[in-house]
N, C-alpha and C. Protein backbone atom coordinates (compact mmCIF):
# COMPACT_ATOMS: atom_id res chain seq x y z
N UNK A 1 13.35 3.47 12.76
CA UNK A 1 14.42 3.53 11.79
C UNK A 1 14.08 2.65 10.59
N UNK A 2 14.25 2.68 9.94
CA UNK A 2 14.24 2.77 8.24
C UNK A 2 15.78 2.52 7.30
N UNK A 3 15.70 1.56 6.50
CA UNK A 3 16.24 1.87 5.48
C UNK A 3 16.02 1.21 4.58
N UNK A 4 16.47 1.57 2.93
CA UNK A 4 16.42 1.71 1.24
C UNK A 4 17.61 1.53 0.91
N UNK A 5 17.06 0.83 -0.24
CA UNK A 5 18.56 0.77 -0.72
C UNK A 5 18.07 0.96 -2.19
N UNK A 6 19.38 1.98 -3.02
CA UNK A 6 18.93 2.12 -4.20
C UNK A 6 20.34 2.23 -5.44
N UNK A 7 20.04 1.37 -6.38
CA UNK A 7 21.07 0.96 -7.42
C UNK A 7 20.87 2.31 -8.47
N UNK A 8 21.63 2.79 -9.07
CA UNK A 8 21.68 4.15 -9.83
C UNK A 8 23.16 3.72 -10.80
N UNK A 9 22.80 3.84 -12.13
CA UNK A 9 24.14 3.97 -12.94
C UNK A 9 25.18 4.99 -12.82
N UNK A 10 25.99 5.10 -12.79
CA UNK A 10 27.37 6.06 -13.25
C UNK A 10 26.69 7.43 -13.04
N UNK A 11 25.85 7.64 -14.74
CA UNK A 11 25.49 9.27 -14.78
C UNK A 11 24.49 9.79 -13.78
N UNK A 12 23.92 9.12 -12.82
CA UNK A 12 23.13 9.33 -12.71
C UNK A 12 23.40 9.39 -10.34
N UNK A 13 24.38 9.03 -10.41
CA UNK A 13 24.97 8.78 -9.08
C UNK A 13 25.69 10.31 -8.28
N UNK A 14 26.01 11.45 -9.54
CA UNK A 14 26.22 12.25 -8.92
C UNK A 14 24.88 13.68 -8.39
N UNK A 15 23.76 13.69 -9.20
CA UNK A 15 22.63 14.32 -8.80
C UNK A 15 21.90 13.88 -7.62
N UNK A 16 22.00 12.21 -7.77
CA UNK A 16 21.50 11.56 -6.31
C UNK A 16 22.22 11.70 -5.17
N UNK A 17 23.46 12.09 -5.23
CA UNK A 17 24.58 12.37 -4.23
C UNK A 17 24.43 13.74 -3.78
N UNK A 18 24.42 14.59 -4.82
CA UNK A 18 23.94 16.22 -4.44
C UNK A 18 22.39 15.83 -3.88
N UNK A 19 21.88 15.28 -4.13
CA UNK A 19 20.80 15.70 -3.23
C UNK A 19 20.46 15.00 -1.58
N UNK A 20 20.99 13.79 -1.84
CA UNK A 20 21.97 13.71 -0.44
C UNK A 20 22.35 14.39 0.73
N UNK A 21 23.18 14.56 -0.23
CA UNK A 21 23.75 15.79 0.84
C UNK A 21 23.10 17.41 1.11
N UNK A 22 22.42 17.81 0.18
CA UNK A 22 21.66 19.16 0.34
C UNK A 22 20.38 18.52 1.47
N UNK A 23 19.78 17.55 1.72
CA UNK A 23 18.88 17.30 2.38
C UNK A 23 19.19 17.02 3.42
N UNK A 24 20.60 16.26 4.14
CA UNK A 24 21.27 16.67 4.81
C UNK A 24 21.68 17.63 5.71
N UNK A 25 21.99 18.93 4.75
CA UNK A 25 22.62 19.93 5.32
C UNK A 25 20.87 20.54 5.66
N UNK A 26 20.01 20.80 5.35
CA UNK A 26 19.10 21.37 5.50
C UNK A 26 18.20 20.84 6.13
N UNK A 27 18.92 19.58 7.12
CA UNK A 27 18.00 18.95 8.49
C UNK A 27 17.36 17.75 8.36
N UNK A 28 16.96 17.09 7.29
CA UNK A 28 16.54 15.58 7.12
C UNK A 28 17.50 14.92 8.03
N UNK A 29 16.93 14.18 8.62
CA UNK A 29 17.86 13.26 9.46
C UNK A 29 18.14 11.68 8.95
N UNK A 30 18.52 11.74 8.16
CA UNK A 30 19.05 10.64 7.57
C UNK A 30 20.84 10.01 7.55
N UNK A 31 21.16 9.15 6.91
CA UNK A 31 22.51 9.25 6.68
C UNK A 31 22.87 7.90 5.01
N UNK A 32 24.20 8.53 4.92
CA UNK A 32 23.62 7.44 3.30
C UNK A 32 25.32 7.09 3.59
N UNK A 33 25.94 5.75 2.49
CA UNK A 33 27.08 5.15 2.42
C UNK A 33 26.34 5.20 1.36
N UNK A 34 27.54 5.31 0.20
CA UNK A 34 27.66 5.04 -1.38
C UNK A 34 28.57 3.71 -1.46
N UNK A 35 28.30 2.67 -2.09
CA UNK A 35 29.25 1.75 -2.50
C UNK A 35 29.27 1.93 -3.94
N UNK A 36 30.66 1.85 -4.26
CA UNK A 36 31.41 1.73 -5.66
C UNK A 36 31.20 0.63 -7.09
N UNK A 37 31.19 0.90 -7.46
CA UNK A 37 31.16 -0.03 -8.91
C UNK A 37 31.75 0.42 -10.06
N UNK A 38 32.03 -0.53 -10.72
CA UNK A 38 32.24 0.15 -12.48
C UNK A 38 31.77 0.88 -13.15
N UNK A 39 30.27 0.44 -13.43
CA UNK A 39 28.77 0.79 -14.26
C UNK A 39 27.51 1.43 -13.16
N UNK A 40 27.46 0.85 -12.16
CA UNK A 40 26.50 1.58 -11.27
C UNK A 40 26.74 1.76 -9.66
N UNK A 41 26.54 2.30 -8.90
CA UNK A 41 26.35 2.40 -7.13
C UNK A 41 25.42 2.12 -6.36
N UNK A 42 25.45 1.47 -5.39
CA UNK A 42 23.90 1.37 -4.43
C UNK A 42 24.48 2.53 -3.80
N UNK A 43 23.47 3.68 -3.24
CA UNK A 43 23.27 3.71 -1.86
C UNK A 43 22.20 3.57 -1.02
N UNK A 44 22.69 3.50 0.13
CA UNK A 44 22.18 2.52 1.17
C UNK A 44 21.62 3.70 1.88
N UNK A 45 20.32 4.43 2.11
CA UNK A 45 19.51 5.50 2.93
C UNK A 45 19.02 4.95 4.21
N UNK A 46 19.15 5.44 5.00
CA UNK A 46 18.66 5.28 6.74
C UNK A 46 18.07 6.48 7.42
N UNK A 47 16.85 6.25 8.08
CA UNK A 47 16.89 7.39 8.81
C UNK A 47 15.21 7.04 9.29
N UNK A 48 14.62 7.75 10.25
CA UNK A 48 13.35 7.58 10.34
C UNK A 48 12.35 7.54 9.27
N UNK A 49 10.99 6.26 9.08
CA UNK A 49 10.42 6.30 8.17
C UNK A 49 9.61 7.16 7.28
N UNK A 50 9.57 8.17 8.06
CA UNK A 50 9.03 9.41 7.36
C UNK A 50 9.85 10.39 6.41
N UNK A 51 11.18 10.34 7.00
CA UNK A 51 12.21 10.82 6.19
C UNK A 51 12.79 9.89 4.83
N UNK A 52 12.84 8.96 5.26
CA UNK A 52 12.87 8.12 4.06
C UNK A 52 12.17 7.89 3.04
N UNK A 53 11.09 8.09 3.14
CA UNK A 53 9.86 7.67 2.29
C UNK A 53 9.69 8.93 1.85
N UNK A 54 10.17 10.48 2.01
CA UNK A 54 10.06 11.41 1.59
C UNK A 54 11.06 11.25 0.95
N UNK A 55 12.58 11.25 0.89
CA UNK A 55 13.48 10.72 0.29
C UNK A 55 13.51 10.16 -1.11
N UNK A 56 12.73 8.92 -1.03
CA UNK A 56 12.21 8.14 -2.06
C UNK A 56 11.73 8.67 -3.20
N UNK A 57 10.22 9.35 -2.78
CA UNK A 57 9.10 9.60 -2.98
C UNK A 57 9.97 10.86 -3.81
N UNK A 58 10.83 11.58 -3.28
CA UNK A 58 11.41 12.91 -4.59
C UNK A 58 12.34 12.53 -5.43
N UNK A 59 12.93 11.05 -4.81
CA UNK A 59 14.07 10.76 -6.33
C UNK A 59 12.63 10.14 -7.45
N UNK A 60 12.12 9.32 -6.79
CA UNK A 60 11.20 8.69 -7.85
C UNK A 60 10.26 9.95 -8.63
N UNK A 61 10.11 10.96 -7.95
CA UNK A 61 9.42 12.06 -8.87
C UNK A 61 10.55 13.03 -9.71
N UNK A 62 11.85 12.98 -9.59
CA UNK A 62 12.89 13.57 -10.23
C UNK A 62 13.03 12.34 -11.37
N UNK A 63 12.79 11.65 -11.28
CA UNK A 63 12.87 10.14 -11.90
C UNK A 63 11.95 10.54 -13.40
N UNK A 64 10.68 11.01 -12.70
CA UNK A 64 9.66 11.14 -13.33
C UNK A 64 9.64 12.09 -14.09
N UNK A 65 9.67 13.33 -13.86
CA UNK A 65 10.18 14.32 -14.03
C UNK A 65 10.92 14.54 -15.68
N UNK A 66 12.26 13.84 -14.88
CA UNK A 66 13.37 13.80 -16.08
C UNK A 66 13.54 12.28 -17.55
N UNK A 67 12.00 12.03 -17.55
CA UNK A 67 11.95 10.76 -18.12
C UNK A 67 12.97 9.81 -17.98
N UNK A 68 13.19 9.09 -16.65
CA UNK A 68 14.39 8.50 -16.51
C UNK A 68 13.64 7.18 -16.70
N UNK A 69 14.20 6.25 -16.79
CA UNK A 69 13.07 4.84 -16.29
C UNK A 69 13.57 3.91 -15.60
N UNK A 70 12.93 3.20 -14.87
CA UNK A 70 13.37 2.50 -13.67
C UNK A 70 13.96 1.12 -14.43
N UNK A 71 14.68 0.31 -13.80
CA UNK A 71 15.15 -0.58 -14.49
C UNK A 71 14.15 -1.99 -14.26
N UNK A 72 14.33 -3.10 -14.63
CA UNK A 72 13.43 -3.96 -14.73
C UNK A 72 13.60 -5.29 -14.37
N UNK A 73 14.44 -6.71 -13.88
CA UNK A 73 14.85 -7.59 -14.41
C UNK A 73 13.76 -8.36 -15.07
């Protein structure tokens, strides 16, 4: 078992949520909790490390993809 945790702003919390859940319904064995905020959400991904890291590995290429950029401190 495995888990990630990943911070996402406002606009950007409901595509990560649809895909969530479509990976979900179509057998990834994972499970996610969204926590709330003003300006941004973590969620919190679990599931075996192979599933997770596949997980990852397609937000960070949707990331890529959609010239998003990762944040920095």
């Amino acid at each position: 078992m495995n888990n990630v945790e990943l911070t996402a702003g406002r606009l950007l919390c409901r595509p990560i949520r649809e895909y969530l859940n479509r990976a979900q319904f179509l057998g990834t064995p994972i499970e996610y909790i969204e926590g709330g905020g003003l300006f941004e959400h973590t969620f919190t991904i679990k599931g075996p490390d192979d599933a997770v890291r596949r997980i990852v590995a397609d937000i960070k290429s949707w990331m890529v993809e959609n010239d998003i950029k990762e944040a920095t401190p």
